[in-house]
N, C-alpha and C. Protein backbone atom coordinates (compact mmCIF):
# COMPACT_ATOMS: atom_id res chain seq x y z
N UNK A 1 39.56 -23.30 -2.61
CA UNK A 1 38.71 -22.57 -1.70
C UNK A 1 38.47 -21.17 -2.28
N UNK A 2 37.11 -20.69 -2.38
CA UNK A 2 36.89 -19.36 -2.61
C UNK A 2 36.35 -19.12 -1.49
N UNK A 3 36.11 -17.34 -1.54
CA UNK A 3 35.72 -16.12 -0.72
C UNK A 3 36.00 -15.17 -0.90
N UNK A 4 34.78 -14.34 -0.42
CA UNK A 4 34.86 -12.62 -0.71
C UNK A 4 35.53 -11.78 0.19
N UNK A 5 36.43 -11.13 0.73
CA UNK A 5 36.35 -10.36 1.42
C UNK A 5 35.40 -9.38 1.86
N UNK A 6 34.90 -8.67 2.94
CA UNK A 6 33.83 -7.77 3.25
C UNK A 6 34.16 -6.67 2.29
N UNK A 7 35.37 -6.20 2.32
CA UNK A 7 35.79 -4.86 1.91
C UNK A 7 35.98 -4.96 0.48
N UNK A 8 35.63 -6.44 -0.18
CA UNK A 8 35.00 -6.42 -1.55
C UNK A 8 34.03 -6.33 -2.19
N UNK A 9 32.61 -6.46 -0.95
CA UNK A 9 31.24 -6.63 -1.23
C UNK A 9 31.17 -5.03 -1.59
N UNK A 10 29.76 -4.88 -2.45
CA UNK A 10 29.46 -3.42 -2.56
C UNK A 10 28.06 -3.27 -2.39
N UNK A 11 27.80 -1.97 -1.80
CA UNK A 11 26.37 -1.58 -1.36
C UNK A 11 26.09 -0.33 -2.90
N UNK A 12 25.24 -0.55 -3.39
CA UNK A 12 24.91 0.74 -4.24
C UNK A 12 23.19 1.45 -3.92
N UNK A 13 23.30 2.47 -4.47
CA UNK A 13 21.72 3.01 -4.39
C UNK A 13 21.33 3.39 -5.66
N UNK A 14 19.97 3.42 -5.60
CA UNK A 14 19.06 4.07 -6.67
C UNK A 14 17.99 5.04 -6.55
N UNK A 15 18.44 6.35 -6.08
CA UNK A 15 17.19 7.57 -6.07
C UNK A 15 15.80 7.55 -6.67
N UNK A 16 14.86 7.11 -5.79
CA UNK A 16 14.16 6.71 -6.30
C UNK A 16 13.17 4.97 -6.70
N UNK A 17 14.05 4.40 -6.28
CA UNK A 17 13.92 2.94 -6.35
C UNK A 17 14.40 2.27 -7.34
N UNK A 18 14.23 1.16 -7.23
CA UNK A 18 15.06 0.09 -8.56
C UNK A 18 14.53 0.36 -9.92
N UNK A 19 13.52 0.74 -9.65
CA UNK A 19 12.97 0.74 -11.39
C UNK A 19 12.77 2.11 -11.63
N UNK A 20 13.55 3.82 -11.15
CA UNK A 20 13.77 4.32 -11.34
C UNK A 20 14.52 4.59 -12.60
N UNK A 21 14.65 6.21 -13.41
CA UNK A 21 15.66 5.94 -14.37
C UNK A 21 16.92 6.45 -13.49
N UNK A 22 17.83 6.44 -13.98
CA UNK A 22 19.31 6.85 -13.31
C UNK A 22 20.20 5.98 -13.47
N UNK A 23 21.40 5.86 -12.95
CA UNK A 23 22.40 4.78 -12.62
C UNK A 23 21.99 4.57 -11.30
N UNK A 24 22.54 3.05 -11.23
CA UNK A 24 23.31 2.87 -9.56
C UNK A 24 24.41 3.86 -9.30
N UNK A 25 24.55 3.93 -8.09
CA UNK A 25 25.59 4.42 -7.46
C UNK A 25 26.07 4.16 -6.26
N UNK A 26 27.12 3.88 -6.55
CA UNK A 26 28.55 3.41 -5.31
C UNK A 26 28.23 3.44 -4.01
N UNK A 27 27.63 3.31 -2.97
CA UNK A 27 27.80 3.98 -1.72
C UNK A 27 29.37 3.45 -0.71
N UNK A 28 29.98 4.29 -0.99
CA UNK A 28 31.84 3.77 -0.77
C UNK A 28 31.82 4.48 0.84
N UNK A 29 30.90 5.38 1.32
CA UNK A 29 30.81 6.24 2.69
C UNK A 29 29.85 5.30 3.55
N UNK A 30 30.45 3.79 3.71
CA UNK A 30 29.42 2.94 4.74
C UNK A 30 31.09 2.20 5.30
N UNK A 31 30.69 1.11 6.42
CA UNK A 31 31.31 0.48 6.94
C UNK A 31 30.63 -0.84 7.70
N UNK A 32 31.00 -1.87 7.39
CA UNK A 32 30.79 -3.40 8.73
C UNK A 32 28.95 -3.18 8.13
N UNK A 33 28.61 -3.50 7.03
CA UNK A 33 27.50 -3.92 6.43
C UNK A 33 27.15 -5.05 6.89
N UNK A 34 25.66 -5.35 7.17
CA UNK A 34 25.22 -6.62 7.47
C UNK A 34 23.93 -6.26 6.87
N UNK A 35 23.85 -7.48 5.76
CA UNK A 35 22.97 -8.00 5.49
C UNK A 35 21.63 -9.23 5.74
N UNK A 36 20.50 -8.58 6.20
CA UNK A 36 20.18 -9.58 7.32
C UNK A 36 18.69 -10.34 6.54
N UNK A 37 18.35 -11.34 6.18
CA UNK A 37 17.39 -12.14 5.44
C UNK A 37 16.96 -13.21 7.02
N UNK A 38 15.77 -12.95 6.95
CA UNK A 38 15.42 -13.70 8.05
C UNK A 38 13.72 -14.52 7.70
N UNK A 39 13.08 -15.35 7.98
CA UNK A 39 11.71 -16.16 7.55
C UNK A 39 10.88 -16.25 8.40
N UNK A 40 9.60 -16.12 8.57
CA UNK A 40 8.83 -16.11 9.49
C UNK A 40 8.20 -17.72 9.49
N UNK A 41 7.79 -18.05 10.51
CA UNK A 41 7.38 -19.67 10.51
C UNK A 41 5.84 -20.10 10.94
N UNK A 42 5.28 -21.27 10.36
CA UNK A 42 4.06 -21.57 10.15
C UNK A 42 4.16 -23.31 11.54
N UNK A 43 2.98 -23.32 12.13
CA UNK A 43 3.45 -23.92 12.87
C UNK A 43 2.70 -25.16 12.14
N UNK A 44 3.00 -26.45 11.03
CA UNK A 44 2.26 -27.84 10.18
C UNK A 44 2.13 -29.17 11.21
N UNK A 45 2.46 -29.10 12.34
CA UNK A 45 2.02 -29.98 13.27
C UNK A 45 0.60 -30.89 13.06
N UNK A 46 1.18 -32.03 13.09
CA UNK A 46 -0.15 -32.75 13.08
C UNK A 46 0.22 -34.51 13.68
N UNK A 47 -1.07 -34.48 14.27
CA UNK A 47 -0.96 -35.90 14.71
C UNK A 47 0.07 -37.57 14.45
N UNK A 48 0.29 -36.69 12.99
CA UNK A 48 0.79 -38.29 12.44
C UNK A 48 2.51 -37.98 12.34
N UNK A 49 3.03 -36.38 12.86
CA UNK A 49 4.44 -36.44 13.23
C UNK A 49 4.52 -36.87 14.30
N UNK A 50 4.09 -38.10 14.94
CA UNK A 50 4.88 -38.94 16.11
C UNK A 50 5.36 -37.96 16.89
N UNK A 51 5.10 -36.81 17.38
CA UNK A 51 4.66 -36.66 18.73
C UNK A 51 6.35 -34.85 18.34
N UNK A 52 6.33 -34.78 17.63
CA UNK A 52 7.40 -33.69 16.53
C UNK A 52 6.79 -32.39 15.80
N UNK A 53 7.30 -31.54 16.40
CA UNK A 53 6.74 -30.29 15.58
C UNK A 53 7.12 -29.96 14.26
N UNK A 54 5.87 -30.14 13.39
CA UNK A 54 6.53 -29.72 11.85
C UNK A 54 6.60 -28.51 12.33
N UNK A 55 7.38 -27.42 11.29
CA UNK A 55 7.19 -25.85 10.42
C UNK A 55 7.48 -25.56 9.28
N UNK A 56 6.63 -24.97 8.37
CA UNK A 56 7.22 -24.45 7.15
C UNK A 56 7.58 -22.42 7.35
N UNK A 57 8.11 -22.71 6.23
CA UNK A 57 8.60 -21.81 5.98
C UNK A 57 7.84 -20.53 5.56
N UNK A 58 7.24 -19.13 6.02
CA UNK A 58 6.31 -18.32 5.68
C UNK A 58 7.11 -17.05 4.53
N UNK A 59 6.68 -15.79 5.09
CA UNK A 59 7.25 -15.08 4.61
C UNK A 59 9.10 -14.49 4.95
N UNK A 60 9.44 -13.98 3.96
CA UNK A 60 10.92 -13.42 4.32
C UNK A 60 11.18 -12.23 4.49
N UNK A 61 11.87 -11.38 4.94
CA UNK A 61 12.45 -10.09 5.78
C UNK A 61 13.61 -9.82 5.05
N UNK A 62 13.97 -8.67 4.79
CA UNK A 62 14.91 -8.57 4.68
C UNK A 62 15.57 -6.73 5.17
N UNK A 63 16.60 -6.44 5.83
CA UNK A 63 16.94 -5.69 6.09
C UNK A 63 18.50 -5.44 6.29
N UNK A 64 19.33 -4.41 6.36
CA UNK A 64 20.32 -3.92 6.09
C UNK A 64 20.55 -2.94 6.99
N UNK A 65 21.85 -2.96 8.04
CA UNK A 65 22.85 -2.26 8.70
C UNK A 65 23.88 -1.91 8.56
N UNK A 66 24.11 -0.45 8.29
CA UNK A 66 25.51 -0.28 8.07
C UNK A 66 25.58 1.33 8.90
N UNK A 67 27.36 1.76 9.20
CA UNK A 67 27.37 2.77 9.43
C UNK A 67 27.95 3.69 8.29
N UNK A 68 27.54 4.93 8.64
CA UNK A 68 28.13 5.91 7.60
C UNK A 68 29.37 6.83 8.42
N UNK A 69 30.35 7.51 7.77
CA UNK A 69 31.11 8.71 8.22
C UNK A 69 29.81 10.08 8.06
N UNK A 70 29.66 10.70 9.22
CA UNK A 70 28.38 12.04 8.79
C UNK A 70 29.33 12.90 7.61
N UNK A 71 29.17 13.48 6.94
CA UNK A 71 29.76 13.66 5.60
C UNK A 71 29.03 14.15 4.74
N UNK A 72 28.46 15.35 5.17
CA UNK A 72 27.07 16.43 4.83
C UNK A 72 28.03 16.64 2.92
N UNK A 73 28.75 16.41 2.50
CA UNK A 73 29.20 16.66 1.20
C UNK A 73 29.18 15.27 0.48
N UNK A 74 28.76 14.52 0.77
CA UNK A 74 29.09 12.92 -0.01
C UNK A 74 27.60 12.72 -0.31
N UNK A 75 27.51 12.70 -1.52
CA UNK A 75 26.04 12.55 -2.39
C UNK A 75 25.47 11.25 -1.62
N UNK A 76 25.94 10.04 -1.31
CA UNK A 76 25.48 9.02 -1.08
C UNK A 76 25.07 9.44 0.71
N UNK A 77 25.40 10.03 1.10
CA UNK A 77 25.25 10.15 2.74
C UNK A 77 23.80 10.83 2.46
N UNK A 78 23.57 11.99 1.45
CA UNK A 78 23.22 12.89 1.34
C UNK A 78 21.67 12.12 0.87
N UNK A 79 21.54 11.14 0.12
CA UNK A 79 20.67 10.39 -0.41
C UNK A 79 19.93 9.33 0.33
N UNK A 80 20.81 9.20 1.24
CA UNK A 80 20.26 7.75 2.14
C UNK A 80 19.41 8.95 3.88
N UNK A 81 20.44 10.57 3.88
CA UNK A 81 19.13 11.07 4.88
C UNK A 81 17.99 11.82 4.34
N UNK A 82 18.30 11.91 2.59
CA UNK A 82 17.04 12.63 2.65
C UNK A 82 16.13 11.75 2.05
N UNK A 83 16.18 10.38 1.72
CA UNK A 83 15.35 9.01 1.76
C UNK A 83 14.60 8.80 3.80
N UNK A 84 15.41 9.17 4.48
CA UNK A 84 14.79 8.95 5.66
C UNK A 84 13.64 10.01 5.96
N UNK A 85 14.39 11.49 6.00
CA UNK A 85 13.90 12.57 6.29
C UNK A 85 12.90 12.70 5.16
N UNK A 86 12.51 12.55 3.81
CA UNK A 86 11.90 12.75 2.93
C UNK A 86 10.62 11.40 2.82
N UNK A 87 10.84 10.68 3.69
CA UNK A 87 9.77 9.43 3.98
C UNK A 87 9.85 8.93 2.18
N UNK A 88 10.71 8.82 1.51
CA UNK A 88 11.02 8.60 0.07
C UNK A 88 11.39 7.15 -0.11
N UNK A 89 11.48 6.25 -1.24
CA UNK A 89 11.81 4.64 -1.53
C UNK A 89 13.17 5.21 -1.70
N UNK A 90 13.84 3.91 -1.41
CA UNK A 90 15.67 4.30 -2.41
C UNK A 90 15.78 3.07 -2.81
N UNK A 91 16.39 3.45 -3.53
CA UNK A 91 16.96 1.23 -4.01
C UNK A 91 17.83 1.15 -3.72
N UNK A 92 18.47 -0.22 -3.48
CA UNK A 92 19.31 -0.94 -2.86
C UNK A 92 19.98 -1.80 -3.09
N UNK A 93 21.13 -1.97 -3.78
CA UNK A 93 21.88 -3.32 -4.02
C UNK A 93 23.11 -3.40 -3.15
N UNK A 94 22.53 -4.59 -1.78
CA UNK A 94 23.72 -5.46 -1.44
C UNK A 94 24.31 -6.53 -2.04
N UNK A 95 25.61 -6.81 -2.92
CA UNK A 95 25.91 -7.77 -3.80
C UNK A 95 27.49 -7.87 -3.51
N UNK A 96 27.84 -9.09 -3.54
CA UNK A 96 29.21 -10.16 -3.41
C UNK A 96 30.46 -9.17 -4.32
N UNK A 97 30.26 -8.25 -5.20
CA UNK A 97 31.12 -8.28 -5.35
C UNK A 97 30.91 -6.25 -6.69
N UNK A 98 31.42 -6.01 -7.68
CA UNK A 98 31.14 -4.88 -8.76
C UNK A 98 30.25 -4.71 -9.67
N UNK A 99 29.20 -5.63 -9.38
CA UNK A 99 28.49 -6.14 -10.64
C UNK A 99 27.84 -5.06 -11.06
N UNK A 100 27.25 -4.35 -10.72
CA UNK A 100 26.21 -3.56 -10.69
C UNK A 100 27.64 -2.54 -11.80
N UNK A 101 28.33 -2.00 -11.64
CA UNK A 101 29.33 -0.59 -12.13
C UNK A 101 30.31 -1.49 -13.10
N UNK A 102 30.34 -2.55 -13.39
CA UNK A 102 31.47 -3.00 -14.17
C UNK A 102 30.69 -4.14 -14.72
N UNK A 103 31.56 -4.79 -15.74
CA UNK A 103 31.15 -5.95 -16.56
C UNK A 103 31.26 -7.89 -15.88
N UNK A 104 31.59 -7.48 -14.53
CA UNK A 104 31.87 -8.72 -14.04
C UNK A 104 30.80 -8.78 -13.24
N UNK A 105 30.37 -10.18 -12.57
CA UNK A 105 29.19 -10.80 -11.88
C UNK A 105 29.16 -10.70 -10.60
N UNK A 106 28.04 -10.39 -10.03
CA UNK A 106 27.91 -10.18 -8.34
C UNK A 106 26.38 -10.82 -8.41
N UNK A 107 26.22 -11.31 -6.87
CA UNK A 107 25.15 -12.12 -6.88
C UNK A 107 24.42 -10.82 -5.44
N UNK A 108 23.49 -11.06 -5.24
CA UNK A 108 23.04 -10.18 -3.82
C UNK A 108 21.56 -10.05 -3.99
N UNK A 109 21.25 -9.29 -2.89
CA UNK A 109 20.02 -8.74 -2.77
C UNK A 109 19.34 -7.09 -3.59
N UNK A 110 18.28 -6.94 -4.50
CA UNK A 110 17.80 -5.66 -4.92
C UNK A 110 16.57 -5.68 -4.60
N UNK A 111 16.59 -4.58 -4.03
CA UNK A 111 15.59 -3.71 -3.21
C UNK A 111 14.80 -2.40 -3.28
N UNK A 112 14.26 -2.36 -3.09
CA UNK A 112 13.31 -0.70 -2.81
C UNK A 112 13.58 -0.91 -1.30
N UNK A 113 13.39 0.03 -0.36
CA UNK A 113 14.18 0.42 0.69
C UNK A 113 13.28 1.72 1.03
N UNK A 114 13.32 1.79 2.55
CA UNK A 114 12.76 2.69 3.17
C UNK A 114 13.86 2.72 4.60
N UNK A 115 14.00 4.17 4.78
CA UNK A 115 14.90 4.46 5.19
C UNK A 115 14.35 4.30 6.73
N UNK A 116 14.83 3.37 7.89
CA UNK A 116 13.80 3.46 9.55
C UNK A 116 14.73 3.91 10.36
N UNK A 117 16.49 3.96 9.99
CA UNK A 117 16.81 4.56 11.50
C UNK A 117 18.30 5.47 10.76
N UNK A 118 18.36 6.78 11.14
CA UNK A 118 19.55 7.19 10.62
C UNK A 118 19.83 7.70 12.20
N UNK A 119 20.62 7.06 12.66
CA UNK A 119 20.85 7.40 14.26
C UNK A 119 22.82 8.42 13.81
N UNK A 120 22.63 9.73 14.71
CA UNK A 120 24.29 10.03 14.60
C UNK A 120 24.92 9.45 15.96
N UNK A 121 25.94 9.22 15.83
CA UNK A 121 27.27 8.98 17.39
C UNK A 121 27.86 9.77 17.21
N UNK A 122 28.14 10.26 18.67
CA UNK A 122 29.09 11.52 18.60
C UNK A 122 30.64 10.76 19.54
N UNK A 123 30.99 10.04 19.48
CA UNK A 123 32.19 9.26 20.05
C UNK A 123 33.01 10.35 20.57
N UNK A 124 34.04 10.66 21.64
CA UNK A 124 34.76 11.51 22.06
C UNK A 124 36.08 11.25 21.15
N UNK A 125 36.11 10.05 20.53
CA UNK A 125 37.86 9.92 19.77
C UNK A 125 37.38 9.45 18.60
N UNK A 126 36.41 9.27 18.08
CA UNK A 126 36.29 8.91 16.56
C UNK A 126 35.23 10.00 16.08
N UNK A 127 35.27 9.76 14.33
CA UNK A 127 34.58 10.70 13.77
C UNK A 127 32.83 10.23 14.36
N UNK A 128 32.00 11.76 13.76
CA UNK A 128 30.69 11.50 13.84
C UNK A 128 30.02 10.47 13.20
N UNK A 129 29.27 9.47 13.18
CA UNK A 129 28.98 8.44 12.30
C UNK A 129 27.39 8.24 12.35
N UNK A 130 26.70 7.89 11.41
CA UNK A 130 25.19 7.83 11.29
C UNK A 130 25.04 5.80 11.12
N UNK A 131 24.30 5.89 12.45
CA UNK A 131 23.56 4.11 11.89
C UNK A 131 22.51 4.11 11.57
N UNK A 132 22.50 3.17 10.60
CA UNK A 132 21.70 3.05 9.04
C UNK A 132 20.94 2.14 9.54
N UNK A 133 19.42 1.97 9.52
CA UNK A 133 18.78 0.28 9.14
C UNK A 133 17.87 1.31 7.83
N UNK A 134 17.91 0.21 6.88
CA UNK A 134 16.62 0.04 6.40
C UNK A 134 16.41 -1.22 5.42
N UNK A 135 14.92 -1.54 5.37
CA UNK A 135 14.26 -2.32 5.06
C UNK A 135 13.43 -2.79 3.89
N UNK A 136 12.95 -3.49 3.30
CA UNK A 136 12.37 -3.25 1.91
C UNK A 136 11.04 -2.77 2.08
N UNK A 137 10.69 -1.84 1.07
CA UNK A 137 9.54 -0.96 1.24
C UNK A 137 8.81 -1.67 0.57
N UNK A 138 6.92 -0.99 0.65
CA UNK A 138 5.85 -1.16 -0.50
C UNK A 138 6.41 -1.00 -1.58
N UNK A 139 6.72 -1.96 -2.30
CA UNK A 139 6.96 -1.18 -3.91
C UNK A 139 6.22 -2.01 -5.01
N UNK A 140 6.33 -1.97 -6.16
CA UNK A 140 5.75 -2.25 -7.56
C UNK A 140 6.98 -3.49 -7.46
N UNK A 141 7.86 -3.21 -7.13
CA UNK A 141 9.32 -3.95 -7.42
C UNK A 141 9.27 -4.97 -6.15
N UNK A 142 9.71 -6.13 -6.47
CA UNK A 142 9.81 -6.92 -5.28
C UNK A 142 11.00 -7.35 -5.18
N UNK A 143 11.57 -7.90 -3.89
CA UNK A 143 12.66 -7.97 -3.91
C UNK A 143 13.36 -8.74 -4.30
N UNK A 144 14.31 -8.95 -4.71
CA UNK A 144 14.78 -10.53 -5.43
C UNK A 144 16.45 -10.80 -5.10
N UNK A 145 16.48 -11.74 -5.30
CA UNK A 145 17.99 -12.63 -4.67
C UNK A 145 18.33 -12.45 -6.49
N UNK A 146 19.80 -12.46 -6.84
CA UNK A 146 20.20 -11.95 -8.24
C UNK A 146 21.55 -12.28 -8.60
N UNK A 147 21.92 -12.62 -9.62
CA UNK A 147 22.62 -12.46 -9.74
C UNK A 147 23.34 -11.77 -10.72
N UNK A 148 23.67 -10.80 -11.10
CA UNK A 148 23.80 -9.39 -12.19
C UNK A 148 25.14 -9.10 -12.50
N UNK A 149 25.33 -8.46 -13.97
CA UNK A 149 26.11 -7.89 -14.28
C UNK A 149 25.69 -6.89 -15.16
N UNK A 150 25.77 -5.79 -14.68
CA UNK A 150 25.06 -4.89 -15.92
C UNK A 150 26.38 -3.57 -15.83
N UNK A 151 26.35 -3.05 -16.71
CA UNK A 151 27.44 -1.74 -16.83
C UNK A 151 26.95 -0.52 -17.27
């Protein structure tokens, strides 16, 4: 039996978008990531399915939730509000495992990304925390399912 643990998956960014120059980078200031791929549907119904609704399959969605610690000193906090506040692309790799920063294989989602909700909580017993969505943007880059190892 295999499996990943959550707290093995890694989220990274790219200032700028995927086909930016730069490195990836770590985003280690998130928590309880969900990665969400969802399909829109076509309704192929026709007379000769005996009385049964076909559907195919249309376009796909893809979007990403996570929270942050607010953490006005952590480059990655710092990148993902001024991608919101700056109406700017960021790139995005949600992936299984280090691939992206080390020589071993991770499979996931890469993205261009537009930043739609940086919400803060002000909790009375826990720290301040920012919730994250964002989504894949207009880009040159499209998004792709991957599987990578680059260093």
């Amino acid at each position: 039996m295999s499996y990943t643990l959550g707290m093995n998956a890694k989220l990274y960014y790219k200032v700028g978008g995927v086909a930016a120059s730069g490195a990836w980078v770590e985003l280690t200031n998130c928590t309880d990531v969900t990665l969400n791929m969802t399909k829109a549907e076509a309704d192929v119904t026709t007379r000769g399915n005996a009385g049964w609704r076909a559907t195919v399959g249309t376009l796909k969605d893809a979007s990403i939730d996570f929270e942050m610690i607010w953490d006005n000193s952590d480059a990655g906090f710092s990148a993902i509000q001024n991608a919101f506040l700056d109406n700017t692309v960021i790139g995005i790799a949600a992936l299984d495992g280090p691939g992206v920063l080390s020589s071993s294989t991770a499979t996931g989602l890469i993205m261009d990304t537009n930043v739609f909700d940086f919400t803060r909580a002000e909790p009375l017993e826990d720290a301040l925390k920012a919730t994250v969505n964002i989504k894949s943007a207009y880009s040159a880059t499209a998004p792709e399912w991957t599987t990578i190892g680059l260093n």
